[in-house]
Protein backbone atom coordinates (compact mmCIF):
# COMPACT_ATOMS: atom_id res chain seq x y z
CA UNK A 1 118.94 102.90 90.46
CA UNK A 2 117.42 100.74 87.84
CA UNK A 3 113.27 100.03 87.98
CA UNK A 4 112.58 96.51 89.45
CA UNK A 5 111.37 94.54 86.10
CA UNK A 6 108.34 92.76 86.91
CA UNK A 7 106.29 90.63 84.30
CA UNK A 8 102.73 90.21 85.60
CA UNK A 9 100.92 86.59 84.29
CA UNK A 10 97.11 85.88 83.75
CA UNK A 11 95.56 83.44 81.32
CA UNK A 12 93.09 86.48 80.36
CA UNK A 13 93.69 89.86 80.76
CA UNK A 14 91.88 91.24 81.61
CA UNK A 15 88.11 90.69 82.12
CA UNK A 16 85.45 93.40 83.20
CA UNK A 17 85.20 91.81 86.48
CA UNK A 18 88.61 92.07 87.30
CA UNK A 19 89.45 95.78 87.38
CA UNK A 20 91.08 95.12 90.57
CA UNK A 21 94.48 93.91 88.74
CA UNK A 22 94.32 96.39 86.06
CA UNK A 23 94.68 98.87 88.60
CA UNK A 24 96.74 96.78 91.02
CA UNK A 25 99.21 96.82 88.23
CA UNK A 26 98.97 100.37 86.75
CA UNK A 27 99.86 101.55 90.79
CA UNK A 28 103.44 100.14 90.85
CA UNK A 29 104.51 103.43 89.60
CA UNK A 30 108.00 102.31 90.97
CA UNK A 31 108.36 99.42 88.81
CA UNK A 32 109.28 98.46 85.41
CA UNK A 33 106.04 96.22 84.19
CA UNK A 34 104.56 94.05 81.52
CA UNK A 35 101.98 91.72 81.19
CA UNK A 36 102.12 88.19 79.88
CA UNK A 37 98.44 86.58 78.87
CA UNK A 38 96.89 83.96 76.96
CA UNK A 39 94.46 86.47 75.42
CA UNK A 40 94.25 90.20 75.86
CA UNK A 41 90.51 90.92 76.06
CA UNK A 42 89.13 93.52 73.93
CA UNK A 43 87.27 95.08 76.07
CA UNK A 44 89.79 95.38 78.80
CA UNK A 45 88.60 97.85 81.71
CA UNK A 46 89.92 101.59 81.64
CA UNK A 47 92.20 102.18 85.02
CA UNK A 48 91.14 105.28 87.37
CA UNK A 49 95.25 104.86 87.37
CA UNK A 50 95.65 103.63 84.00
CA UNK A 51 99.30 103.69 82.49
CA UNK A 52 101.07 103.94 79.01
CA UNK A 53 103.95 102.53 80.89
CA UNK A 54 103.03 98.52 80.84
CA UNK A 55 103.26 96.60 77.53
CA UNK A 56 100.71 93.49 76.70
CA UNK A 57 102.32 90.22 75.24
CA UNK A 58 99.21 88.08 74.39
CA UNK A 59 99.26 84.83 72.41
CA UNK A 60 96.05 85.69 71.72
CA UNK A 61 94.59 82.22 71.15
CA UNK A 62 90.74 81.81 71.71
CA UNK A 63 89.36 80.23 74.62
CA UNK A 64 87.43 78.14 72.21
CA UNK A 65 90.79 76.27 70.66
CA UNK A 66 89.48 72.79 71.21
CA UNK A 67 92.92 71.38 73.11
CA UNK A 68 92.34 74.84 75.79
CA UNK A 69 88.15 74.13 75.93
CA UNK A 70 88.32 70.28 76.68
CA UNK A 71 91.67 70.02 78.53
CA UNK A 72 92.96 73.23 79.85
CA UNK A 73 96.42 72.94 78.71
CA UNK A 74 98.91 75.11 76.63
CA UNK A 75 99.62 73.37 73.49
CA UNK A 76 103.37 73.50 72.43
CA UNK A 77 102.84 76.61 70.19
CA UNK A 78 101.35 78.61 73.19
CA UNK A 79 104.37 77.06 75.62
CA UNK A 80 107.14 78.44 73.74
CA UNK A 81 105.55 81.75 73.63
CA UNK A 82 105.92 81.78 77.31
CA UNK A 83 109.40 80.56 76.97
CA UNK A 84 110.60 83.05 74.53
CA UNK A 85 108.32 85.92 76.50
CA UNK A 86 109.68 84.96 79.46
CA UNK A 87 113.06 84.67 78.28
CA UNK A 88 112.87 88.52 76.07
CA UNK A 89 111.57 90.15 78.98
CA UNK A 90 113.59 89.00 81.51
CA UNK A 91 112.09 89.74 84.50
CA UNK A 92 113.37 90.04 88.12
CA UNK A 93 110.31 89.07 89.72
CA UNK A 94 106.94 87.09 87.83
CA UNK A 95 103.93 88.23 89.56
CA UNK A 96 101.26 85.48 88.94
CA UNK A 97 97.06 86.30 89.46
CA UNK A 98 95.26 83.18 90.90
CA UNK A 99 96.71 80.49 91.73
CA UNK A 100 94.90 78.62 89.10
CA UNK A 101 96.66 80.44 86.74
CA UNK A 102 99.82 79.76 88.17
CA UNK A 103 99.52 76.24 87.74
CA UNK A 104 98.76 76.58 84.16
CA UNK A 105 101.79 78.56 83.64
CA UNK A 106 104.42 76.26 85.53
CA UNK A 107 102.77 73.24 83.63
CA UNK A 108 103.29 75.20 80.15
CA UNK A 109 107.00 76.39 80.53
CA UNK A 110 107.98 73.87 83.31
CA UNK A 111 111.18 75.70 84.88
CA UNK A 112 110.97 79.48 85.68
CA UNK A 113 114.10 81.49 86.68
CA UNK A 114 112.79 84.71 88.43
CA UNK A 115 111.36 84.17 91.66
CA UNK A 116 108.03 83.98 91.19
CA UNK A 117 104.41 85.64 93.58
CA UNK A 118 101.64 84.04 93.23
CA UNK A 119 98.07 86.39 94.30
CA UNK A 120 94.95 84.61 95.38
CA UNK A 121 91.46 85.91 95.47
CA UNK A 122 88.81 83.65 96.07
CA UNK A 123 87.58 81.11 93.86
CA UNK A 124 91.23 79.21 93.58
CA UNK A 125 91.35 78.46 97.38
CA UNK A 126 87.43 77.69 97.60
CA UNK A 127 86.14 75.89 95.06
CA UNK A 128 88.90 74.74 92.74
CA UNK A 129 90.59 72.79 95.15
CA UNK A 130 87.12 70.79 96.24
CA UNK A 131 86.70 69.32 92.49
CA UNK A 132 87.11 66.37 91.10
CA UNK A 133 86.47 65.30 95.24
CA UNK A 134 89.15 67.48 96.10
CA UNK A 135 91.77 65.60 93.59
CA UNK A 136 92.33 69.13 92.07
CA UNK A 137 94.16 70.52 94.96
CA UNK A 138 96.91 68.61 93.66
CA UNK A 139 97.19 70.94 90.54
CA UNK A 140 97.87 73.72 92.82
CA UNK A 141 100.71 71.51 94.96
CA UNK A 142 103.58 72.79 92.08
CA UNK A 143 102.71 76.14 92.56
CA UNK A 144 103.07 75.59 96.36
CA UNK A 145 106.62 74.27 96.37
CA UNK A 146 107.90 76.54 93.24
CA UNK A 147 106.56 80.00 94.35
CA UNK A 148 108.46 82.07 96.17
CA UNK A 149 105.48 83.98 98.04
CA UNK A 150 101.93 83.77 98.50
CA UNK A 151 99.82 86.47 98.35
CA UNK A 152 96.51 86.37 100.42
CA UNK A 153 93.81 89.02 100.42
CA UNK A 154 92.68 88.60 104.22
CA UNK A 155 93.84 86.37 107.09
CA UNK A 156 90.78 84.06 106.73
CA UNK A 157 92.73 83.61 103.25
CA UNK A 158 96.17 82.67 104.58
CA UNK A 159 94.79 80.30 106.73
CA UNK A 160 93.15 78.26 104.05
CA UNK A 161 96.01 78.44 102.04
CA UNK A 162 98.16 76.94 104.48
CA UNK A 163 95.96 74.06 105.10
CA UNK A 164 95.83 73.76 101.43
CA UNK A 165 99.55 72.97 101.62
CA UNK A 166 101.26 76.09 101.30
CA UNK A 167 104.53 77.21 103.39
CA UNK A 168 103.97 78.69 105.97
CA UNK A 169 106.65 80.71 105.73
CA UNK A 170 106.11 82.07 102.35
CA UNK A 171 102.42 83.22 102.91
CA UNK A 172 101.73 86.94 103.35
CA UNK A 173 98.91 88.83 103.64
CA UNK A 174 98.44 91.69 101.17
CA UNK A 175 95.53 93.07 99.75
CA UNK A 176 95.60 95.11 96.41
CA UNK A 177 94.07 98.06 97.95
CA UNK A 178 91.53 100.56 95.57
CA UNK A 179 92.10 103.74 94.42
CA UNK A 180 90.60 105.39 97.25
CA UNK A 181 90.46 108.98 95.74
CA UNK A 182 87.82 107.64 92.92
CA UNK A 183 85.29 107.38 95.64
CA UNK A 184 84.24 110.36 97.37
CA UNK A 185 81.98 110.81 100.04
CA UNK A 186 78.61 112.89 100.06
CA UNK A 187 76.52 114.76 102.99
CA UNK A 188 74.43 112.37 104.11
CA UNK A 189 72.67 114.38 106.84
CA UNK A 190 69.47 114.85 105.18
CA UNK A 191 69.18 110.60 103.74
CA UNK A 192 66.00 109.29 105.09
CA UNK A 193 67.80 105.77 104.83
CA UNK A 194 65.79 103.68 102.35
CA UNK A 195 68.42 103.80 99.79
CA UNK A 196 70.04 100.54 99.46
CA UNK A 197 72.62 99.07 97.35
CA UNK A 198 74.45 96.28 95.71
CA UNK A 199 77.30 96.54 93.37
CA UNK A 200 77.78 93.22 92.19
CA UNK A 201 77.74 90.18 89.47
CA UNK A 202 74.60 88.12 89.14
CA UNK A 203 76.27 85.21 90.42
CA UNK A 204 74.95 83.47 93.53
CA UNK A 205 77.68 83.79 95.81
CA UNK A 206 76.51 87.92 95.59
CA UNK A 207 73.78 86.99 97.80
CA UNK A 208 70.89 88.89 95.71
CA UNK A 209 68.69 86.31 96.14
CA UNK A 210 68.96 86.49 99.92
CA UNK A 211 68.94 90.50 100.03
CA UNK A 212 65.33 90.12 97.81
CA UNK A 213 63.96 88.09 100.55
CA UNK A 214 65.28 90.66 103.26
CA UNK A 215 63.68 94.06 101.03
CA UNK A 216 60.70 91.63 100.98
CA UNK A 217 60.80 91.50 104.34
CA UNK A 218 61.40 95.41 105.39
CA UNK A 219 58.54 96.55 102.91
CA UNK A 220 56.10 93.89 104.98
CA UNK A 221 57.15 95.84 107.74
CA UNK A 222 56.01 99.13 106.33
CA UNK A 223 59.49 100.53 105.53
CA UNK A 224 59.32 102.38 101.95
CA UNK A 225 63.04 100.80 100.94
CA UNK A 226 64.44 101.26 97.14
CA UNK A 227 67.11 98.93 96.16
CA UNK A 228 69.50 99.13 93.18
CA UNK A 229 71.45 96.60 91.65
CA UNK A 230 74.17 97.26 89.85
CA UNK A 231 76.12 94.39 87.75
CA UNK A 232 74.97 91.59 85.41
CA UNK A 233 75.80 87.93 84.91
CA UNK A 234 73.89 84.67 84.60
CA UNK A 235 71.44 84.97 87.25
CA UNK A 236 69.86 87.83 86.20
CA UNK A 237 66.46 86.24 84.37
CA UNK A 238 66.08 84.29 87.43
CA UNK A 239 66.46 87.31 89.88
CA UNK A 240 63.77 89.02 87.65
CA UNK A 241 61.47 85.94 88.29
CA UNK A 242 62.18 86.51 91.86
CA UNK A 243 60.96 89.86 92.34
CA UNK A 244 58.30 89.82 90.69
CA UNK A 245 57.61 86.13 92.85
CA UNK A 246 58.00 88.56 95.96
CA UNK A 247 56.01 91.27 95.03
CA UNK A 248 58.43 93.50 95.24
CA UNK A 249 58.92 95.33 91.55
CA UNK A 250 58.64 98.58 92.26
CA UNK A 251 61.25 98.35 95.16
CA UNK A 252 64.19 96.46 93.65
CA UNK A 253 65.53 98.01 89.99
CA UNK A 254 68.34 96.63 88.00
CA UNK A 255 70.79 98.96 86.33
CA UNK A 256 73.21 96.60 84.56
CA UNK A 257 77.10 96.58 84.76
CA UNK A 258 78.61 100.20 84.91
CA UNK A 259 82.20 100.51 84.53
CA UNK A 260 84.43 102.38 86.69
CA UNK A 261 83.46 106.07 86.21
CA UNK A 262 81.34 108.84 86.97
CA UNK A 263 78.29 107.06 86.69
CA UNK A 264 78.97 104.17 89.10
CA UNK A 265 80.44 106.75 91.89
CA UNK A 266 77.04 108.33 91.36
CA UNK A 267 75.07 105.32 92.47
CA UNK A 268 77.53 105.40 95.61
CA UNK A 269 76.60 108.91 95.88
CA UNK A 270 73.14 108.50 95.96
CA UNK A 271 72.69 105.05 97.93
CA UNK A 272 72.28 105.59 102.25
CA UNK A 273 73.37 102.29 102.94
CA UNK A 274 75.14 99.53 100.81
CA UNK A 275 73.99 95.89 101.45
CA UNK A 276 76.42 92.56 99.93
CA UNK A 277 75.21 89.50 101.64
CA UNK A 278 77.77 87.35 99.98
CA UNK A 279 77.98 83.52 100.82
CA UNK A 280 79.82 80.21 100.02
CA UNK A 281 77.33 79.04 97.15
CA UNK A 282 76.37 75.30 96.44
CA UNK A 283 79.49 74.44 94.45
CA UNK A 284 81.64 75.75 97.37
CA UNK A 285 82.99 78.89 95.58
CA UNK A 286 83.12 81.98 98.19
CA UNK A 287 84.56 85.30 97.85
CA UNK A 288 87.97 87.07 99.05
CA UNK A 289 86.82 90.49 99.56
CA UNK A 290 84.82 92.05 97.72
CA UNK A 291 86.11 95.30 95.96
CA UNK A 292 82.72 97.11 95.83
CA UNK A 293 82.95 96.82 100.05
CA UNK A 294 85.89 98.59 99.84
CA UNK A 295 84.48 101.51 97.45
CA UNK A 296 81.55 101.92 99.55
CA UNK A 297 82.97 102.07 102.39
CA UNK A 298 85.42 104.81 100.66
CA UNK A 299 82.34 106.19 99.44
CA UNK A 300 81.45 106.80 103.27
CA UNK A 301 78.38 104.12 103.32
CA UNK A 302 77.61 102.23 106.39
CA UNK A 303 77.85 98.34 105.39
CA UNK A 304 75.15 95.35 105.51
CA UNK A 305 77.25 92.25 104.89
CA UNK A 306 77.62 88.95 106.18
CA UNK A 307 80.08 86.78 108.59
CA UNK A 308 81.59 85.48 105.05
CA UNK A 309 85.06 84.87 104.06
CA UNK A 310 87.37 87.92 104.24
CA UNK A 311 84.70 90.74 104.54
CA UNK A 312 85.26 90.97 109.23
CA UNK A 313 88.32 91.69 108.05
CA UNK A 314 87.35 95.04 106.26
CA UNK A 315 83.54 95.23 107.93
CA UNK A 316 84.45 96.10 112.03
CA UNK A 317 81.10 94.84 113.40
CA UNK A 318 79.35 97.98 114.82
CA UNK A 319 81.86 99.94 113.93
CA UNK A 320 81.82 100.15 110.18
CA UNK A 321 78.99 98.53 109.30
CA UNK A 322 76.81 95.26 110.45
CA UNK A 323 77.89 91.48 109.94
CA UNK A 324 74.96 88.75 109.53
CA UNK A 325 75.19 84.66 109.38
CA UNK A 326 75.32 84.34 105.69
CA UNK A 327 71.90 82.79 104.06
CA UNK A 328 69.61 84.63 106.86
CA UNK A 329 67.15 86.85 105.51
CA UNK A 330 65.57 87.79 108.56
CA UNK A 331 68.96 88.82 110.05
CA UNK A 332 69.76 90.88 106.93
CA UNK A 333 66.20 92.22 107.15
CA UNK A 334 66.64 93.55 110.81
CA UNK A 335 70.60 95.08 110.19
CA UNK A 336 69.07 97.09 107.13
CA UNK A 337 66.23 98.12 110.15
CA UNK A 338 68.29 99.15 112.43
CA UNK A 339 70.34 101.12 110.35
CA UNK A 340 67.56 103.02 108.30
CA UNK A 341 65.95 103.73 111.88
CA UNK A 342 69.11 105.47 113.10
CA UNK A 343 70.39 108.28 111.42
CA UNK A 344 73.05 109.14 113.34
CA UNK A 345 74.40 105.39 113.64
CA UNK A 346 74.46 105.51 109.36
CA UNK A 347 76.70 108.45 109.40
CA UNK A 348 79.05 107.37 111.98
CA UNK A 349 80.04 104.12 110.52
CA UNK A 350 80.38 105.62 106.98
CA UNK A 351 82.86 108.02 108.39
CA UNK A 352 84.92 105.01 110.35
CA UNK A 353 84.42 102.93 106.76
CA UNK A 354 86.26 105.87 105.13
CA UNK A 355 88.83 105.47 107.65
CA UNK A 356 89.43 102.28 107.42
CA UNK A 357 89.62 102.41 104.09
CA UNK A 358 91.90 105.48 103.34
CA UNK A 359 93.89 103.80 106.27
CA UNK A 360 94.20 99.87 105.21
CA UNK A 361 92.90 99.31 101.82
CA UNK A 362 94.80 102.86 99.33
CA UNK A 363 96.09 101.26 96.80
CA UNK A 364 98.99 103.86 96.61
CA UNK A 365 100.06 102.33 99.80
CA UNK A 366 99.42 98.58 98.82
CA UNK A 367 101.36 98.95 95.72
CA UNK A 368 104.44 100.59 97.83
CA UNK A 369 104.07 97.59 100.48
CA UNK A 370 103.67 94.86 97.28
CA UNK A 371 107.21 96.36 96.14
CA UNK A 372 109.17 95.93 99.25
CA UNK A 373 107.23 92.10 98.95
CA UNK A 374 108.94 91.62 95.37
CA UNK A 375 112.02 92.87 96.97
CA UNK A 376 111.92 90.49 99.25
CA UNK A 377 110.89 87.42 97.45
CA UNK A 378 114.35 88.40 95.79
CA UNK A 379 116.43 88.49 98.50
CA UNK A 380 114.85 84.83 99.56
């Protein structure tokens, strides 16, 4: 039987943040891939599943080409790449990342034969749509009526995306899964608890700002707490400011970005509980679900979150971890209490996180379920 030919689209592939496609993509061991992009990064993540088997066709233009930078369109040079690409490679199915992205394409080549998926994750179903006063939801209305599926991380997702304007019938829910063997778990008996961390950008939505309030909090409480933050990003001067603001500079170290590896696992390894009090931030930009939820949880670390987008979906209230109302300090504050005060509580919802996660969110599995979704987009 000849591999399913599927030609995977993203205006940059693929960015350090973004990991999650790299290995979304290297997983379809089943299928016959490529990748079509606008630029291929140079510093393009390494894949716990990385594979010699998918090809990169970049047009490798620079995001600074003035026609790109002022009015994010494909001039006719970059369109007939995508044309001829499209038309070389032939695929049977185009798998588009973001929606955004999508748009761009379709407006680029105008007419695409192969059935075409379309995956969402966050910030093109939150705050794209609300700019220009919510004008730009109309770049998103092609995609809409020309894909063939819709791919949303969480139900929260598929709901917005249908009130966006997309068919009802042609939204599924899929998440990309991780690679859940990457991530193993630790004995834990022995943690006294104070261990917290955050795997994240420095990008408000992340929440650090309200998690320094809550470790603010918990050490004018008496509680000896250590928190690491992992990840970098425009905020991170400011965060700085804030910690030392709060006192709190001893407590609260940053580490930088870490790539996928030994060293990040080891920051899993060594945390007691993992804290990610995302929110919608003041541009209206909100998460899907955040990956580094799903590693920790994989990594067997009870969960500190908040009520926010996609994460109930992962984050089983008292079960695998402990949901707050987005914004609250106070609330964060007393989950991360409550959980450093009880031992045994810590250990149990790391082990139903694990679960959940081997369960649910293995990527092996996703990729197997996103197959029989390309077959069917095919047979629609």
């Amino acid at each position: 039987m000849t591999a399913l030919k599927v030609c995977h689209y993203m205006r940059e592939y693929a960015r350090a943040t973004e990991t999650f496609v790299v290995n979304q993509i290297a997983a379809l061991s089943s299928v016959s891939e490529s990748v079509l992009c606008r630029d291929h990064l140079p510093l393009t993540p390494t894949s716990t599943l990385a594979s010699a088997r998918t090809s990169v066709n970049a047009y490798g233009l620079s995001g600074a080409h003035p026609i790109y930078r002022r009015l994010k369109i494909a001039g006719p040079g970059e369109a007939a790449f995508y044309r001829d690409s499209l038309r070389s490679l032939g695929p049977d199915v185009l798998h588009v990342h973001y929606g955004t992205d999508a748009a761009y394409l379709l407006r680029a080549v105008g007419s695409i034969e192969a059935p075409m998926v379309v995956s969402y994750y966050g910030y093109d179903v939150s705050r794209f749509p609300q700019r220009l006063f919510g004008a730009a939801r109309l770049y998103l209305m092609p995609v809409f009526r020309r894909a063939a599926m819709h791919l949303a991380m969480t139900p929260q997702m598929a709901g917005t995306l249908i009130a966006l304007g997309a068919p009802l019938d042609r939204v599924k829910v899929h998440h990309h899964g991780i690679d859940v063997g990457a991530w193993e778990t630790v004995d834990r008996t022995a943690s006294v608890g104070t261990r917290l961390l955050i795997v994240a950008s420095l990008v408000e939505k992340k929440g650090h700002a309200v998690l320094l309030k809550a470790v603010a909090l918990l050490a004018s409480a008496g509680l000896d707490v250590r928190l690491r933050i992992v990840g970098d990003g425009p905020l991170r001067r400011e965060l700085e400011s804030t910690v030392s603001a709060l006192g709190i500079a001893p407590r609260a170290e940053f580490i930088g970005y870490l790539p996928h590896g030994p060293q990040l696992a080891s920051e899993y390894a060594a945390a007691d509980i993992f804290v990610h009090p995302s929110r919608v931030d003041r541009r209206g930009d909100s998460e899907g679900l955040p990956g580094t939820i799903l590693e920790a949880m994989a990594s067997g670390l009870p969960i500190v979150s908040t009520e926010h987008a996609g994460i109930p979906y992962a984050v089983e209230q008292n079960r695998s971890g402990l949901l707050v109302p987005e914004g609250d300090a106070a609330a964060l504050a007393q989950a991360v209490r409550r959980l450093i005060e009880s031992p045994a509580e810590r250990l149990a919802m790391g082990a139903a996180g694990r679960n959940r996660v081997v369960k649910d969110f293995n990527i092996v599995n996703q990729a197997a379920r996103l197959t029989d979704l390309y077959c069917e987009a095919l047979s629609n």
